[in-house]
Protein backbone atom coordinates (compact mmCIF):
# COMPACT_ATOMS: atom_id res chain seq x y z
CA UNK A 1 0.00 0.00 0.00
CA UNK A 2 1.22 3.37 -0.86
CA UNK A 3 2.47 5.46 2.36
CA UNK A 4 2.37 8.69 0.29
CA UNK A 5 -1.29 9.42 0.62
CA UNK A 6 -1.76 8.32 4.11
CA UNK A 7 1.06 10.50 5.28
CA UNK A 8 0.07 13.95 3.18
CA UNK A 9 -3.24 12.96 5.12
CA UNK A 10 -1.92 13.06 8.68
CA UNK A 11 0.01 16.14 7.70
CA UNK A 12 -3.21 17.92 6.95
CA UNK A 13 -4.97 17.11 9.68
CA UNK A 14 -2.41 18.26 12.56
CA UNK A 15 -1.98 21.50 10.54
CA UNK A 16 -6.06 21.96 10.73
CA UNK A 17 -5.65 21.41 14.20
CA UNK A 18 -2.39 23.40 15.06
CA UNK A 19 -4.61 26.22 13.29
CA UNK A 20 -7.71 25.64 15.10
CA UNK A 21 -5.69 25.21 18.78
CA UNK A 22 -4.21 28.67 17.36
CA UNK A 23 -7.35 30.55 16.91
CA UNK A 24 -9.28 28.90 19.92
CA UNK A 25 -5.88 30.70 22.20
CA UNK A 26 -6.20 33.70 20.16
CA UNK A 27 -9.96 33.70 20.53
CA UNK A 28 -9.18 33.39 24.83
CA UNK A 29 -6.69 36.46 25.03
CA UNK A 30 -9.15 38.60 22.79
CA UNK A 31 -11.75 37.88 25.47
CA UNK A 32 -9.47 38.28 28.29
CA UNK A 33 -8.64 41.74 26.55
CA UNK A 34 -12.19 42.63 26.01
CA UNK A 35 -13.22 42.12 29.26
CA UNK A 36 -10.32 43.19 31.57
CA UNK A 37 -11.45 47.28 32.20
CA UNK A 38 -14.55 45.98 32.66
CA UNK A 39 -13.32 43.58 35.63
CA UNK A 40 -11.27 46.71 36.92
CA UNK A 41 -14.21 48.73 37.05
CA UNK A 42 -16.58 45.77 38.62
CA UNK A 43 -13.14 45.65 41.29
CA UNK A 44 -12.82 49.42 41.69
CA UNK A 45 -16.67 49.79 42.60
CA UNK A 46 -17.28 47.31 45.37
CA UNK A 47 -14.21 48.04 46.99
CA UNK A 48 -14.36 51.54 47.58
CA UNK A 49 -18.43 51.12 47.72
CA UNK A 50 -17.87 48.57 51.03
CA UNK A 51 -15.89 51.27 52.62
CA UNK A 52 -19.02 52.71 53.64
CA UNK A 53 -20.82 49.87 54.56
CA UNK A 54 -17.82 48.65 56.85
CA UNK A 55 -17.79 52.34 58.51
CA UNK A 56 -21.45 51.96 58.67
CA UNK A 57 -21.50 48.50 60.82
CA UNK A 58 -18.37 49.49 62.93
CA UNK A 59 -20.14 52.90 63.86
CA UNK A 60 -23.60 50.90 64.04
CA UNK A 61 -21.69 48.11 66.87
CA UNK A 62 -19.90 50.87 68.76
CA UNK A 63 -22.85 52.55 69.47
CA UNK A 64 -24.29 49.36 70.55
CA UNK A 65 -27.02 49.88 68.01
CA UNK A 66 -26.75 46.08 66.70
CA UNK A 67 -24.83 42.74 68.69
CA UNK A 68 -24.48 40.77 65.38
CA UNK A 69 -24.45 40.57 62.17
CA UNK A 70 -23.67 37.21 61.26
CA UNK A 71 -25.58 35.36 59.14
CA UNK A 72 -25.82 38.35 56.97
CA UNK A 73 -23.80 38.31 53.83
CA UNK A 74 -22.23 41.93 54.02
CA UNK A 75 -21.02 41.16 57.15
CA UNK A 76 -17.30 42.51 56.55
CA UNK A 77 -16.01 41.55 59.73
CA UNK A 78 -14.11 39.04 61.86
CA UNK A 79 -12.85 38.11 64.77
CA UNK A 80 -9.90 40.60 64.73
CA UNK A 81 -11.18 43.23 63.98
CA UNK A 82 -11.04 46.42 66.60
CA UNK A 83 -13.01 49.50 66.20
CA UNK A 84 -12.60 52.53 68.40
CA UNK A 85 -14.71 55.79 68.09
CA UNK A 86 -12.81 59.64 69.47
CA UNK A 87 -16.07 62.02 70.55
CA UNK A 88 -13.94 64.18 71.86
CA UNK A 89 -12.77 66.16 68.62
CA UNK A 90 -14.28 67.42 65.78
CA UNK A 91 -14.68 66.09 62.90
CA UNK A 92 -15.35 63.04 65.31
CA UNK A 93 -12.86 59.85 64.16
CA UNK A 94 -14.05 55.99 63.56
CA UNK A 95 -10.86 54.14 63.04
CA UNK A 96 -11.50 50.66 62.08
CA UNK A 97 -8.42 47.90 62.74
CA UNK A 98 -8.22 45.17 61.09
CA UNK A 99 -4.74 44.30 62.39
CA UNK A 100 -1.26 44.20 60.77
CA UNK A 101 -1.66 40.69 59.16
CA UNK A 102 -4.55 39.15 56.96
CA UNK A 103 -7.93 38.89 58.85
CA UNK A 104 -10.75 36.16 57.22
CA UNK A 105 -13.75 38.27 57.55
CA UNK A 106 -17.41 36.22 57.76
CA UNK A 107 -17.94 37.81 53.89
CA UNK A 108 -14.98 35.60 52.88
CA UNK A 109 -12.81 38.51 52.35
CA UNK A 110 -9.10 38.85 53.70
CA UNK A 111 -8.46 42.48 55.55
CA UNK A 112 -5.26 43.77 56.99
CA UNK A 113 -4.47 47.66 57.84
CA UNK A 114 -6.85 50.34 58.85
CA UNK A 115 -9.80 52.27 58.07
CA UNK A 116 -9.81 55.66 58.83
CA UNK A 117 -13.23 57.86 59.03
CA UNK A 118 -14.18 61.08 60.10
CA UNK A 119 -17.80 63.02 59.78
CA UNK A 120 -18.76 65.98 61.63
CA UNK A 121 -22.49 64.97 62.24
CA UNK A 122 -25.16 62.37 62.03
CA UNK A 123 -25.07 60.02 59.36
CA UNK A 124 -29.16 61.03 58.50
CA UNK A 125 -28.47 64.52 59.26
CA UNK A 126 -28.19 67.01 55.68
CA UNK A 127 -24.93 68.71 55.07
CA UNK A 128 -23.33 66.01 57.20
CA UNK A 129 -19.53 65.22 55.79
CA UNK A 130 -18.18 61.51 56.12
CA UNK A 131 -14.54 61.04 54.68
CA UNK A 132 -12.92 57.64 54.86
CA UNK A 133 -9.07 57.26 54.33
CA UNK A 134 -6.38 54.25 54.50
CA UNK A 135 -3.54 53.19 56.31
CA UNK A 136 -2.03 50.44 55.11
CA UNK A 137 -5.24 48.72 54.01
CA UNK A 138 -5.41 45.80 51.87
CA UNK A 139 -8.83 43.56 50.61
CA UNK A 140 -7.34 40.02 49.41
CA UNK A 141 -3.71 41.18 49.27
CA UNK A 142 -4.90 43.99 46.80
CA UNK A 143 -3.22 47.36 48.45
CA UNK A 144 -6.24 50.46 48.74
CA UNK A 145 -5.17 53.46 48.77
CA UNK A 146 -6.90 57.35 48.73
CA UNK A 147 -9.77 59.02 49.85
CA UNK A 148 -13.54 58.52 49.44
CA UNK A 149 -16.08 61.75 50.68
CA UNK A 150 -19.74 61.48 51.07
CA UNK A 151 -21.95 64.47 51.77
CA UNK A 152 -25.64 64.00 52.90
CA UNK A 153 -27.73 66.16 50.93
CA UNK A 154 -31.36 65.42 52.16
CA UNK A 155 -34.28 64.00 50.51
CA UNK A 156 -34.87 64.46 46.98
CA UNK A 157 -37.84 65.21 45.65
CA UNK A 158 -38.85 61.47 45.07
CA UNK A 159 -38.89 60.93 49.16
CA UNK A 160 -35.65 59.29 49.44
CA UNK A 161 -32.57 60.44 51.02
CA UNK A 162 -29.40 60.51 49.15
CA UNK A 163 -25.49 61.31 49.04
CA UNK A 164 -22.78 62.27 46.74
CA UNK A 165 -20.29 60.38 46.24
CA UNK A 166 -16.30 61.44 45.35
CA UNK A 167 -13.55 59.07 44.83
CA UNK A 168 -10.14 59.41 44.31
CA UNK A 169 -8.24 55.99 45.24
CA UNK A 170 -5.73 53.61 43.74
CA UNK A 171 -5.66 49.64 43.63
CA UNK A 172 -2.43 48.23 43.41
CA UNK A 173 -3.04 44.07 42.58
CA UNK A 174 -1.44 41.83 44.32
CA UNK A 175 -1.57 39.29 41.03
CA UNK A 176 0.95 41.04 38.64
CA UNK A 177 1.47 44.45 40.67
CA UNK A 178 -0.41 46.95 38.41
CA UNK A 179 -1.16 49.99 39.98
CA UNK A 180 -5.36 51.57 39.08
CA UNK A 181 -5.96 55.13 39.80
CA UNK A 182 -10.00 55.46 39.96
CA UNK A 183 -11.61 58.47 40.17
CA UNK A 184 -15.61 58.30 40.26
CA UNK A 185 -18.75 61.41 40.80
CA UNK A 186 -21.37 59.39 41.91
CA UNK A 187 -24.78 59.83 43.91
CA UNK A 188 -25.90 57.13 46.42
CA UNK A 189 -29.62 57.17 47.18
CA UNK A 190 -31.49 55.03 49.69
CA UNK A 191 -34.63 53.61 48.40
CA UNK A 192 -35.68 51.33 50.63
CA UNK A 193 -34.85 49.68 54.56
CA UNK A 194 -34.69 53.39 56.00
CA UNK A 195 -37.62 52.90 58.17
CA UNK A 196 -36.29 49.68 59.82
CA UNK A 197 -33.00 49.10 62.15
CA UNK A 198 -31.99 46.59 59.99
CA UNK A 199 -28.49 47.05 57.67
CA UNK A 200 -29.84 43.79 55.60
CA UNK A 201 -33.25 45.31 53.79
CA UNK A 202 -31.50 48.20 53.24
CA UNK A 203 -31.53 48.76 49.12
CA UNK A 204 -29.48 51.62 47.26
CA UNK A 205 -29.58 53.00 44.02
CA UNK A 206 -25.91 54.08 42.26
CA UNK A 207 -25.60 56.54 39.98
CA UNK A 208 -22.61 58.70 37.81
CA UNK A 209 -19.37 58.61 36.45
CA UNK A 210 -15.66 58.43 36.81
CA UNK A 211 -12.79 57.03 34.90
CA UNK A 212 -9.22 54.93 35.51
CA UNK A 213 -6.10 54.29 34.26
CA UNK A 214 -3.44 51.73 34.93
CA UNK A 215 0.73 51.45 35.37
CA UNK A 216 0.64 49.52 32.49
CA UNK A 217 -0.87 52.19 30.17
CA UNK A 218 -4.26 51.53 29.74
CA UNK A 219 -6.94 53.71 30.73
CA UNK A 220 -11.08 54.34 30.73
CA UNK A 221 -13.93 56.47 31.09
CA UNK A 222 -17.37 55.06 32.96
CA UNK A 223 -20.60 56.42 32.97
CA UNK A 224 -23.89 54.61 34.76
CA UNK A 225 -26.39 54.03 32.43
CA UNK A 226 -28.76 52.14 34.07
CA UNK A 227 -28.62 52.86 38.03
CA UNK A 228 -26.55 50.45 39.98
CA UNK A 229 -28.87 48.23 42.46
CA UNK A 230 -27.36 47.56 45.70
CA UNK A 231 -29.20 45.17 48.12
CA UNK A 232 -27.05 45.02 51.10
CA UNK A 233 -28.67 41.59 51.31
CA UNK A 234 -26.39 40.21 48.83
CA UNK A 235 -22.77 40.48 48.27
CA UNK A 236 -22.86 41.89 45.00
CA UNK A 237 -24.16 44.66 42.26
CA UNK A 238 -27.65 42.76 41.43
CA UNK A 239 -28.18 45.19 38.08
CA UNK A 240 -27.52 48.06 36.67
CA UNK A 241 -25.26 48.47 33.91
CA UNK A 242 -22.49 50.57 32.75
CA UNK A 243 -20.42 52.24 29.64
CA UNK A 244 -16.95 51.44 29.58
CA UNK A 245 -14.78 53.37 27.10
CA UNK A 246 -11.33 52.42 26.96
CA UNK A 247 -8.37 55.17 25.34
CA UNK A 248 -8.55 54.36 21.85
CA UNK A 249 -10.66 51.17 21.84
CA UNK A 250 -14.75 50.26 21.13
CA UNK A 251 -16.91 51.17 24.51
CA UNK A 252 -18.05 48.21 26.00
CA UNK A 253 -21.27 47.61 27.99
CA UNK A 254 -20.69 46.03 31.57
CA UNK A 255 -24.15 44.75 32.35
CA UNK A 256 -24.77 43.38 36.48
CA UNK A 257 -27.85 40.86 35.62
CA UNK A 258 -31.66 41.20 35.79
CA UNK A 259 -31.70 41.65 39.62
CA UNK A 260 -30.53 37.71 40.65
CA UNK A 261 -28.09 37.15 43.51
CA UNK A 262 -25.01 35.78 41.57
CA UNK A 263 -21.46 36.99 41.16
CA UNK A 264 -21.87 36.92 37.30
CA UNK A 265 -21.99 39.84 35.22
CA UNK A 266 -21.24 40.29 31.14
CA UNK A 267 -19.16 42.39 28.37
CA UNK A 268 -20.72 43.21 24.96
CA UNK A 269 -18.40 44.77 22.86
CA UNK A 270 -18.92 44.73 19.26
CA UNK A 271 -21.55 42.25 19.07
CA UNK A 272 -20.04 39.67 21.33
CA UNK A 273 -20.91 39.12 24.61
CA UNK A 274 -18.55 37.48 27.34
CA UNK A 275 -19.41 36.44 30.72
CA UNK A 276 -17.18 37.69 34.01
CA UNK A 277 -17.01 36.60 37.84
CA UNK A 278 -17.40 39.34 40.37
CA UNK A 279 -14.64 39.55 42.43
């Protein structure tokens, strides 16, 4: 029998396949690619957006205003973690500890370093001022730097009270050192759970812009184009969605879901969708 044949054959076929294998790696970086400012942006919002919610429970168990919060799932602390409040200066200062090496928190978070807050009146009170700062803080190894302001500014005419928001932080990652400086102009407006005691009914609606850029180079505008749903009964953005537009790229659309409890969200840029984890 004549080899010839059988062996231009086999040479076909693992060139069709060192081609497809090609394109199928080529087709995972473009999707790594496409999505990547939109997983920066997804990172830069809940971490400086839990800020608040940690000053919120640390002020909330100092004041003996709640014993517990376990069981709930933005319950961002642990064990280690040491919160003490200064009355006797003005701003007043909440400085929350959550000691000098990595502390599991009941959200399954890792915390080390300090939060620092100040505000000069009550949290429901208009024109009240509430700044929070770092020291050495790090979420799962990721370093958190800057300095997020909120200003109450009252009910709106809609009933609900509501806050601006102004951000000026940087992330550097732990995973390949890359340093993000985020800048965001948001408003924060509470919807529903201000009638009750209870942090875990409490529901906000996000709102605004901002923009980032990295160490590496790369860089993007936001803007909210659908208001951000926050339901502090779940760990994560339930919908809302936002334009991304990187420098010199297509804007892509990050979109959080339909309102479902999950830690998926997805990219569409150009026509194709992809599908990311929350972090």
């Amino acid at each position: 029998m004549n080899t010839l044949p059988r062996m231009i054959l086999i040479a076909a076929i693992i060139a069709v396949s060192m081609i497809t294998g090609c394109n199928k790696s080529s087709e995972k970086i473009d999707s790594n690619k496409e999505t990547t400012d939109a997983k920066t942006d997804a990172l830069a919002e809940s971490v400086f957006d839990e800020v608040q919610e940690i000053a919120d429970q640390a002020y909330d168990l100092k004041m003996g205003i709640f014993k517990s919060f376990e069981g709930d799932y933005n319950d961002h602390f642990g064990d280690c973690v040491a919160v003490t409040l200064d009355t006797t200066v003005m701003p007043r200062v909440l400085t929350i500890d959550f000691g000098d090496v990595n502390c599991l928190c009941r959200d399954g978070k890792y915390r080390r370093g300090q939060i620092i807050v100040t505000f000069n009146g009550r949290y429901f009170q208009t024109g009240t001022v509430i700044t929070h700062a770092f020291n050495n803080f790090y979420v799962n190894d990721n370093r958190i730097e800057g300095l997020k302001t909120m200003t109450n500014n009252g009910i709106n005419d809609a009933g609900y009270m509501w806050f601006s928001i102004l951000v000026n932080g940087q992330i550097t990652l732990i995973e390949n050192g890359n340093v993000i400086s985020y800048s965001a102009d948001k408003t924060r407006t509470w919807i529903e759970g201000i009638e009750t005691p209870r942090r875990r009914d409490d529901v906000y609606l996000i709102e605004g812009s901002g923009s980032a850029s990295n160490s590496n180079g790369g860089g993007f505008t936001k803007l909210i184009t659908n208001p951000l749903r926050r339901e502090l009964s779940c760990r994560w953005i339930v919908s809302g969605s936002v334009e991304i537009t990187p420098n010199n790229r297509p804007m892509r659309l990050l979109d959080y879901g339909d309102g479902n409890c999950d830690s998926l969200a997805t990219v569409t840029v150009n026509g194709e969708t992809y599908t990311i984890v929350l972090r």
